[in-house]
Protein backbone atom coordinates (compact mmCIF):
# COMPACT_ATOMS: atom_id res chain seq x y z
CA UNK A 1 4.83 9.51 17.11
CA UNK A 2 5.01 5.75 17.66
CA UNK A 3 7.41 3.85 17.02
CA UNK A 4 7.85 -0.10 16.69
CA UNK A 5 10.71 -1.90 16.75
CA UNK A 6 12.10 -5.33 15.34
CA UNK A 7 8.80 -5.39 13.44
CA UNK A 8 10.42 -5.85 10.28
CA UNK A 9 13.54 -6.35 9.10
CA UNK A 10 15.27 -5.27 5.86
CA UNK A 11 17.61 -8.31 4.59
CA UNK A 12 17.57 -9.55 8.18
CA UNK A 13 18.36 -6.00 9.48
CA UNK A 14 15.81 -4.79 12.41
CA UNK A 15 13.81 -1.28 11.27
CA UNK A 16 12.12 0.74 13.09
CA UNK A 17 8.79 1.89 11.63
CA UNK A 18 6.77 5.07 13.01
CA UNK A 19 2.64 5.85 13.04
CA UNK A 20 0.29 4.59 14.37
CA UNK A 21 -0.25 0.39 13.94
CA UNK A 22 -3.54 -0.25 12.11
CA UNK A 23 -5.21 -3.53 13.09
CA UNK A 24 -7.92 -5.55 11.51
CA UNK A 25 -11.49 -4.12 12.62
CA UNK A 26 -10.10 -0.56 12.79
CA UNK A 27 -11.97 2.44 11.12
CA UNK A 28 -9.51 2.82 8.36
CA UNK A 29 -7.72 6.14 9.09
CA UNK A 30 -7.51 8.91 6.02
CA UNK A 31 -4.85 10.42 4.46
CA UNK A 32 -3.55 12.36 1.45
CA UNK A 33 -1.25 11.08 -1.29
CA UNK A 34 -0.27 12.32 -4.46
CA UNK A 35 -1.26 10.95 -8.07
CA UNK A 36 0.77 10.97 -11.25
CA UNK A 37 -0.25 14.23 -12.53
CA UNK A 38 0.34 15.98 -9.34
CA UNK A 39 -3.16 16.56 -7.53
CA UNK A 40 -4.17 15.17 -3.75
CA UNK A 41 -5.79 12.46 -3.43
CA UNK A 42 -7.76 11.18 -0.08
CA UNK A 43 -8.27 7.90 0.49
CA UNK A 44 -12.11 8.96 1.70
CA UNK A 45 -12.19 9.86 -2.01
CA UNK A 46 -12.67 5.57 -2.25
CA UNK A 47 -15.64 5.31 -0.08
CA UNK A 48 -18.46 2.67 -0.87
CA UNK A 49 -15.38 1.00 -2.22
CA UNK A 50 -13.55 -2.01 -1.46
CA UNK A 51 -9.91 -1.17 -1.14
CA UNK A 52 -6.94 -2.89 -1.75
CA UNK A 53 -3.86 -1.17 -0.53
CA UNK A 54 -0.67 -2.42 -1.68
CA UNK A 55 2.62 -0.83 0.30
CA UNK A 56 5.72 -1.07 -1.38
CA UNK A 57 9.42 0.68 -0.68
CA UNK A 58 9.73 1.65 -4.14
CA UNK A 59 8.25 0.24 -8.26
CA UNK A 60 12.14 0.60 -9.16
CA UNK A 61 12.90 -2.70 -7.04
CA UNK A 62 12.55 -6.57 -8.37
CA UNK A 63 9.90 -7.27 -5.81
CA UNK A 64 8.01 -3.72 -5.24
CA UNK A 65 7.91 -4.41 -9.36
CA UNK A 66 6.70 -8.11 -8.90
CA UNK A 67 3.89 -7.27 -6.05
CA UNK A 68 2.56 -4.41 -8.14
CA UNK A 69 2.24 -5.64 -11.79
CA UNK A 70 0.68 -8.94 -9.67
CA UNK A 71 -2.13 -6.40 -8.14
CA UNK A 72 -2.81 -4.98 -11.59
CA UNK A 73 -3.60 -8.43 -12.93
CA UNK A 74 -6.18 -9.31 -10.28
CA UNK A 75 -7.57 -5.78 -10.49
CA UNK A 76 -9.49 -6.88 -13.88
CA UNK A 77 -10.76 -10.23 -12.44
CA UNK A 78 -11.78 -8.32 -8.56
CA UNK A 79 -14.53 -6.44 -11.04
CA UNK A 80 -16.23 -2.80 -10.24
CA UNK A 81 -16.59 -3.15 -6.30
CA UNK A 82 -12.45 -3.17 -5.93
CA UNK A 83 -10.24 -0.44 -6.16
CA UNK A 84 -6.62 -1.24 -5.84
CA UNK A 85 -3.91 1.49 -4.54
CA UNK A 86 -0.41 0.91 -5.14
CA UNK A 87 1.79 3.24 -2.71
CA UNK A 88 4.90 4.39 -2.35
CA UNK A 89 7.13 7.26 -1.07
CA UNK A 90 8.58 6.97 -5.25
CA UNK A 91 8.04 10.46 -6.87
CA UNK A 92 4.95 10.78 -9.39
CA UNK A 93 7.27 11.35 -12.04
CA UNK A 94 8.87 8.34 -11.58
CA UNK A 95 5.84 6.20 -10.93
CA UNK A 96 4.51 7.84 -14.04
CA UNK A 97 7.43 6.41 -16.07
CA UNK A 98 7.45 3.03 -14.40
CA UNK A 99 3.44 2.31 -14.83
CA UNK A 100 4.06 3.28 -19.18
CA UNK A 101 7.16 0.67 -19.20
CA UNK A 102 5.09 -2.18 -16.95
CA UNK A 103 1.97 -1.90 -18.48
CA UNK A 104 0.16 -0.78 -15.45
CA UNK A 105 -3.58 0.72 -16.02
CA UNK A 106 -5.52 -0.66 -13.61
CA UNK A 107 -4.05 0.32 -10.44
CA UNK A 108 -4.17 3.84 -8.69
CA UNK A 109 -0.26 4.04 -8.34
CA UNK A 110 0.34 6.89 -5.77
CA UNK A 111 2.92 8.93 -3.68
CA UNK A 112 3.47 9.50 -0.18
CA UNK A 113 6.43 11.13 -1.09
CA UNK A 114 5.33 14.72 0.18
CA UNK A 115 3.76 14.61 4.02
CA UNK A 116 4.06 10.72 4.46
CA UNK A 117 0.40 10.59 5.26
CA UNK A 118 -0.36 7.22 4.42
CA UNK A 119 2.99 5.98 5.76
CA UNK A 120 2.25 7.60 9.50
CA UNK A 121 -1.41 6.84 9.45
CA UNK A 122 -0.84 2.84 8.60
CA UNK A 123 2.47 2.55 10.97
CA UNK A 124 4.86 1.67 7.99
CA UNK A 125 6.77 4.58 7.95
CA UNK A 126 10.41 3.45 8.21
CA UNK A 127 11.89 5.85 10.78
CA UNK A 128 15.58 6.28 9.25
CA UNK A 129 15.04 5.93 5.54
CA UNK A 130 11.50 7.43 4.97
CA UNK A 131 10.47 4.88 2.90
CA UNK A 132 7.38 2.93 3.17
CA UNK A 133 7.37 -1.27 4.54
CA UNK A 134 5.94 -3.94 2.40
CA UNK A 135 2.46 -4.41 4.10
CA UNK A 136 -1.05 -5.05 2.33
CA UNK A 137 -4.57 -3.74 3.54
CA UNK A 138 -7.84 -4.39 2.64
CA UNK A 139 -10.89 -2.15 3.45
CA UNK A 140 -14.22 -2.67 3.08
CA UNK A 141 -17.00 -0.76 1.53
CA UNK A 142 -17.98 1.03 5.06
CA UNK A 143 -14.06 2.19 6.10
CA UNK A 144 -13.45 -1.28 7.84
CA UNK A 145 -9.77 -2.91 7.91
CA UNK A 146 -10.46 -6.11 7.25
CA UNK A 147 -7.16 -7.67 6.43
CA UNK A 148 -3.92 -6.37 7.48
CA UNK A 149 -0.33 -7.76 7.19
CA UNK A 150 2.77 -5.99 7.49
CA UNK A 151 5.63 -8.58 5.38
CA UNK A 152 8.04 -9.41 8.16
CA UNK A 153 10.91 -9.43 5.95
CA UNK A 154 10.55 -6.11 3.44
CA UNK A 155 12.87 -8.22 0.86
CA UNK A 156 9.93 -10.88 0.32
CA UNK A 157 6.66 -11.11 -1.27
CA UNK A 158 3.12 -10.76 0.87
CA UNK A 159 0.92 -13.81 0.49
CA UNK A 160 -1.21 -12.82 -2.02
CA UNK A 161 -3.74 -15.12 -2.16
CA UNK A 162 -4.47 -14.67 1.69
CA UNK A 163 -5.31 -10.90 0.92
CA UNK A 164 -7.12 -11.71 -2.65
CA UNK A 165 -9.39 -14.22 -0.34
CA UNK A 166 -9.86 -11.33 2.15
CA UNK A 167 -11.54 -9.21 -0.84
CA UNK A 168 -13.31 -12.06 -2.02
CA UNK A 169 -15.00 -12.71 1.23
CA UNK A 170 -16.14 -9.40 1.11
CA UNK A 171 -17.72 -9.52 -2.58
């Protein structure tokens, strides 16, 4: 497993994150998650699809709540061609409950909570707390990564409009 350290840090705190580092031009590598009512999911399941894959440590924190509910408002402008995924290691249960009390409906919110697919297969595992970095991907309709960023500091916000422009471009 790899592992890469300093990274990221966690309110200025070095982590170590573990998987392997996906980079902008890479086939975008599968994996499994699970959705609110339990079943697997596979990202290949998205195919012919342009992806937006939103990271977050967990929907029950200010700024996993802030980056999430901002996703689901661009979702409806992005139109038919855009999916967005919302991830995070937070039980379906608990995701469940958050997207009824936010509002959320227009993002796939899902869990990496049982084999940390996604988290290993992106590089944002964090080794010592199994939770998942703040990073945002977009794919394009063939499997490409076409935008990639990994927030250096988990505590703070990804520059949206950088990764809205990288769907855009692809539209």
């Amino acid at each position: 497993m790899n592992e890469r350290k300093n990274l990221v840090t966690m309110k200025g705190n070095p982590i170590t994150l573990i998987g392997n580092e996906v980079k902008v031009g890479d086939k975008s590598p599968d994996f499994d998650v699970v959705a609110k009512d339990l079943s697997i999911v596979k990202f290949s399941s998205f195919a012919g699809k342009i992806c937006i894959i939103s990271c977050v440590p967990s929907l029950d924190t200010s700024v996993c709540d802030i980056m999430t509910r901002k996703f689901n408002e661009e979702a409806v402008k992005l139109g038919d061609d855009v999916v967005v995924l919302a991830i995070s290691m937070d039980l379906p249960f608990g995701q469940n409950r958050w997207c009824i009390a936010a509002g959320v409906k227009n993002v796939y919110v899902l869990s990496d909570h049982r084999t940390a697919s996604f988290g290993q297969a992106y590089g944002v595992l964090i080794k010592d707390l199994r939770l998942l970095a703040r990073a945002v991907f977009v794919v394009d309709k063939k499997g490409i990564v076409r935008y990639a960023n990994i927030v250096p500091e988990i505590s703070h916000e990804p520059d949206y409009d950088e990764a809205l422009e990288a769907v855009k471009k692809l539209l």
